[in-house]
Protein backbone atom coordinates (compact mmCIF):
# COMPACT_ATOMS: atom_id res chain seq x y z
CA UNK A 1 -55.87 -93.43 11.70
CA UNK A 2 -56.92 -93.46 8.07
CA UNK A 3 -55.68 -90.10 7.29
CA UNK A 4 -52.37 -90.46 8.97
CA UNK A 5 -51.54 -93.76 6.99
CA UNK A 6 -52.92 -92.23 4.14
CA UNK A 7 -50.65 -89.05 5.03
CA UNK A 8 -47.60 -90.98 5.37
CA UNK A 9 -47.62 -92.92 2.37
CA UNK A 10 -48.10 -89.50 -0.16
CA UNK A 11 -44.86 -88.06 2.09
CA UNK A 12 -42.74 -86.71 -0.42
CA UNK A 13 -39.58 -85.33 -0.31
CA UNK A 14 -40.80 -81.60 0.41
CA UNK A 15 -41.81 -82.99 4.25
CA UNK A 16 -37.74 -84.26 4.49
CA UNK A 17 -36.11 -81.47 7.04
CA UNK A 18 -32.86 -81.84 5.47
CA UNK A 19 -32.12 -80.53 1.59
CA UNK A 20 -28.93 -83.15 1.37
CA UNK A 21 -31.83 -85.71 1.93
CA UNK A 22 -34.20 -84.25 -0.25
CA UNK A 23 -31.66 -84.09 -3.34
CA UNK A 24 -30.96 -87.76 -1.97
CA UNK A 25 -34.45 -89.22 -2.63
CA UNK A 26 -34.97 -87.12 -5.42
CA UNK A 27 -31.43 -88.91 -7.49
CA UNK A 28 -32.86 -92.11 -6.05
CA UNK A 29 -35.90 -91.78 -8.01
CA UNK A 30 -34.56 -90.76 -10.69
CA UNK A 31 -32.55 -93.70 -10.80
CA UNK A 32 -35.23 -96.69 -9.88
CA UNK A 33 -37.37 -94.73 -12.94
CA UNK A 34 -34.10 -95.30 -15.07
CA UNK A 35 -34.66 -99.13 -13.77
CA UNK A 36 -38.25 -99.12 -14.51
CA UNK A 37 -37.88 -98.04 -18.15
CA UNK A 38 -34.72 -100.76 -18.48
CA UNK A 39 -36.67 -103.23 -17.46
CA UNK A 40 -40.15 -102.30 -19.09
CA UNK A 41 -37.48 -102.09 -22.58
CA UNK A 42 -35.79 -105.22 -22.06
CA UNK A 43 -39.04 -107.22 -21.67
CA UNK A 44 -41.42 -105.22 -24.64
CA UNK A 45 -37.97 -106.27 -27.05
CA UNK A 46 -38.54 -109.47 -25.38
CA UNK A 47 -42.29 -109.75 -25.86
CA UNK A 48 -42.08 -108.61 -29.68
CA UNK A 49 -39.17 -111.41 -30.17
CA UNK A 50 -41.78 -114.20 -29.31
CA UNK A 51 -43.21 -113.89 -25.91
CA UNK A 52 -46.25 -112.90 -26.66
CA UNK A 53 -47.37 -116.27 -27.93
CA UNK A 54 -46.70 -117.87 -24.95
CA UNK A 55 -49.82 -118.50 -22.89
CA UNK A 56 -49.86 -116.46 -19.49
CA UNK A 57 -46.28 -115.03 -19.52
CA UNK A 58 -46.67 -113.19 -22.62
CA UNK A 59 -49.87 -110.77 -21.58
CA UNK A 60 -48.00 -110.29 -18.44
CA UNK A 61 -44.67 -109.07 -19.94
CA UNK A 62 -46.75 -106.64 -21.54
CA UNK A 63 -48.37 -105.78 -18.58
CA UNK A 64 -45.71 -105.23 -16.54
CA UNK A 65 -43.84 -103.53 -19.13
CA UNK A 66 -46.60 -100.57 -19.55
CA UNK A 67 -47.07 -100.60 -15.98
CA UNK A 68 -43.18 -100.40 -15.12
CA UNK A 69 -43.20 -97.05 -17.63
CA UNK A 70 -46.10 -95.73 -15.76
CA UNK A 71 -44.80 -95.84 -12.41
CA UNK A 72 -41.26 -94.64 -13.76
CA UNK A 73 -43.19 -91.23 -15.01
CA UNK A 74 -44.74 -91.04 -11.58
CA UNK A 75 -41.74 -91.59 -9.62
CA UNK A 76 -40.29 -88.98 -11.75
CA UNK A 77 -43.01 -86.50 -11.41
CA UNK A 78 -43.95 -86.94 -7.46
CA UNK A 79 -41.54 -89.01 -5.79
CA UNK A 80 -44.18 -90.15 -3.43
CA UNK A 81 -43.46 -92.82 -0.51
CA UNK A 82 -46.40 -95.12 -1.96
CA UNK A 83 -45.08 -94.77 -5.87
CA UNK A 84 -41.69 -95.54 -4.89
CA UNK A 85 -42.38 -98.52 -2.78
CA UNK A 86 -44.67 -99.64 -5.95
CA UNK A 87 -42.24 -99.68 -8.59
CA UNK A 88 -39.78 -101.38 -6.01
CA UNK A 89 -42.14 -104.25 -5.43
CA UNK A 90 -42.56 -104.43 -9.62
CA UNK A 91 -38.89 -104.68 -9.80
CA UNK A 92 -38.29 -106.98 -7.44
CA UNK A 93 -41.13 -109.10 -7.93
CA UNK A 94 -40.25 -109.23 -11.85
CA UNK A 95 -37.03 -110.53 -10.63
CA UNK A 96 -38.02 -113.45 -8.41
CA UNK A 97 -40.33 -114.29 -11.44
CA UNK A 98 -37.77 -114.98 -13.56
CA UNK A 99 -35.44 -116.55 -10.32
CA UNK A 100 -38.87 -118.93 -10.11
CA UNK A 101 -39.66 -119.30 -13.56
CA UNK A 102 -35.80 -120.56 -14.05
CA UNK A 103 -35.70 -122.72 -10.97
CA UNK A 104 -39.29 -124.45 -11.23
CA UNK A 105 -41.14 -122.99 -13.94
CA UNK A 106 -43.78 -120.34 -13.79
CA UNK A 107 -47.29 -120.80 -15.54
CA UNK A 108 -46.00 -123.56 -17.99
CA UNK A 109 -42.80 -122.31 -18.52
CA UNK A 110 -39.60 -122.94 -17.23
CA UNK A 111 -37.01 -120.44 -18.29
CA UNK A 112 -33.08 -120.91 -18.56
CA UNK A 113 -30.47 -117.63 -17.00
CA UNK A 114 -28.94 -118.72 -20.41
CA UNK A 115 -31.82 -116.95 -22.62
CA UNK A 116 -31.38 -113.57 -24.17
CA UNK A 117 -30.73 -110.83 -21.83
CA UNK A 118 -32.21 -112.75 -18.06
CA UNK A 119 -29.06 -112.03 -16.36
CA UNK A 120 -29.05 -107.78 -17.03
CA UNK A 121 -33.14 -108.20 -16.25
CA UNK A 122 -32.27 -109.02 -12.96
CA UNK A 123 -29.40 -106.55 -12.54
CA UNK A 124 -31.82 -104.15 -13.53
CA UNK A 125 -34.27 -105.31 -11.48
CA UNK A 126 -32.73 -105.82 -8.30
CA UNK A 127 -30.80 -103.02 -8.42
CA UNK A 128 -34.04 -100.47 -8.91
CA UNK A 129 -35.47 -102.57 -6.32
CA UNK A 130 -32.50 -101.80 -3.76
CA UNK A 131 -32.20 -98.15 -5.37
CA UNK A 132 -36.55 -97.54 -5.09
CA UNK A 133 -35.87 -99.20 -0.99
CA UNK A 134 -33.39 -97.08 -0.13
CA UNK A 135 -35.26 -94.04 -1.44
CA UNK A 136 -38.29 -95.23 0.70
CA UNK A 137 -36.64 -95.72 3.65
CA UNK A 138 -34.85 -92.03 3.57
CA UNK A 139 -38.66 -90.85 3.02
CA UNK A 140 -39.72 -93.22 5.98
CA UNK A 141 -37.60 -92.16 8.65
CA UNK A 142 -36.10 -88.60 7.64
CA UNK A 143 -36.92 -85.85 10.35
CA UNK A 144 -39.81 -84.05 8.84
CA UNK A 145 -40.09 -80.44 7.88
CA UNK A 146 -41.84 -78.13 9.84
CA UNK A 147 -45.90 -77.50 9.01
CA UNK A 148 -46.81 -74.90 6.49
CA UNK A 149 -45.75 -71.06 8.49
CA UNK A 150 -50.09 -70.66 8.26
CA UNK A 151 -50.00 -73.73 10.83
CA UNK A 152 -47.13 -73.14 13.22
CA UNK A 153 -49.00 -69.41 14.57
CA UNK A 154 -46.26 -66.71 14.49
CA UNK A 155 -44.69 -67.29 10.65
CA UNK A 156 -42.17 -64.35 11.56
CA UNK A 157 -38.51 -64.28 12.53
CA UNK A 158 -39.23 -61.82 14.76
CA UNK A 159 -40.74 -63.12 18.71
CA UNK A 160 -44.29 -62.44 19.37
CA UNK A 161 -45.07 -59.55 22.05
CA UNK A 162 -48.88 -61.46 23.03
């Protein structure tokens, strides 16, 4: 059971049957990495303006930040069920931070929508999130690719006379 969780959560888009949907989750990670870079960007300019004194919320801006770029270059270079779903979650976790931060305060702060730049973080945000989803779901539930021809026994066009 192990392997077959494990299996399905590296699926890439070279198991997806279909090229359309391959091309499909391929644009869609390229797009939530745009996200994760926009965000990571918005919240190291962020973090240099001042953040980082604050208690808590400043290590974790920076943080999240390095992490967001990491998972961006991953979701670039493997497009992997697991990574995608990852830098989803960041993204839309980041989000609701701020959304809770705003509404009742987070770790001794409470934050204003007003402030520099909240209202494009969680455009960014949510909209990687939904873009990352989307790409996970077409991973999740696209009609797989035949096994390797070394797998499947005859590899050739042709029928088998045995």
């Amino acid at each position: 059971m192990f392997t077959s969780v494990l299996r399905f959560l590296t699926t890439g888009p070279s198991a997806v049957r279909s090229a359309a949907l391959r091309w499909a989750v391929t644009l869609l990670a390229l797009g939530g990495a745009a996200c994760l870079v926009w965000s990571a960007v918005i919240h190291l300019e962020l973090w240099s303006d001042g953040y980082r004194d604050i208690a808590t919320i400043g290590p974790l801006f920076l943080v999240a930040s390095v992490a967001d770029i990491v998972l961006a270059l991953l979701a670039v270079a493997f497009r992997r069920l697991v990574v995608l779903l990852a830098g989803a979650g960041s993204l839309i976790l980041t989000a609701g931070g701020l959304l809770l931060s705003a509404h009742s305060g987070l770790f001794g702060l409470k934050e204003s929508l007003k402030v520099q730049d909240a209202v494009l973080s969680l455009w960014v945000e949510f909209a990687g999130g939904a873009i990352l989803l989307v790409a996970v779901v077409l991973l999740a539930v696209a009609p797989r690719a035949p096994q390797a021809a070394g797998k499947q026994g005859n590899p050739s066009r042709t029928p088998s006379r045995t």
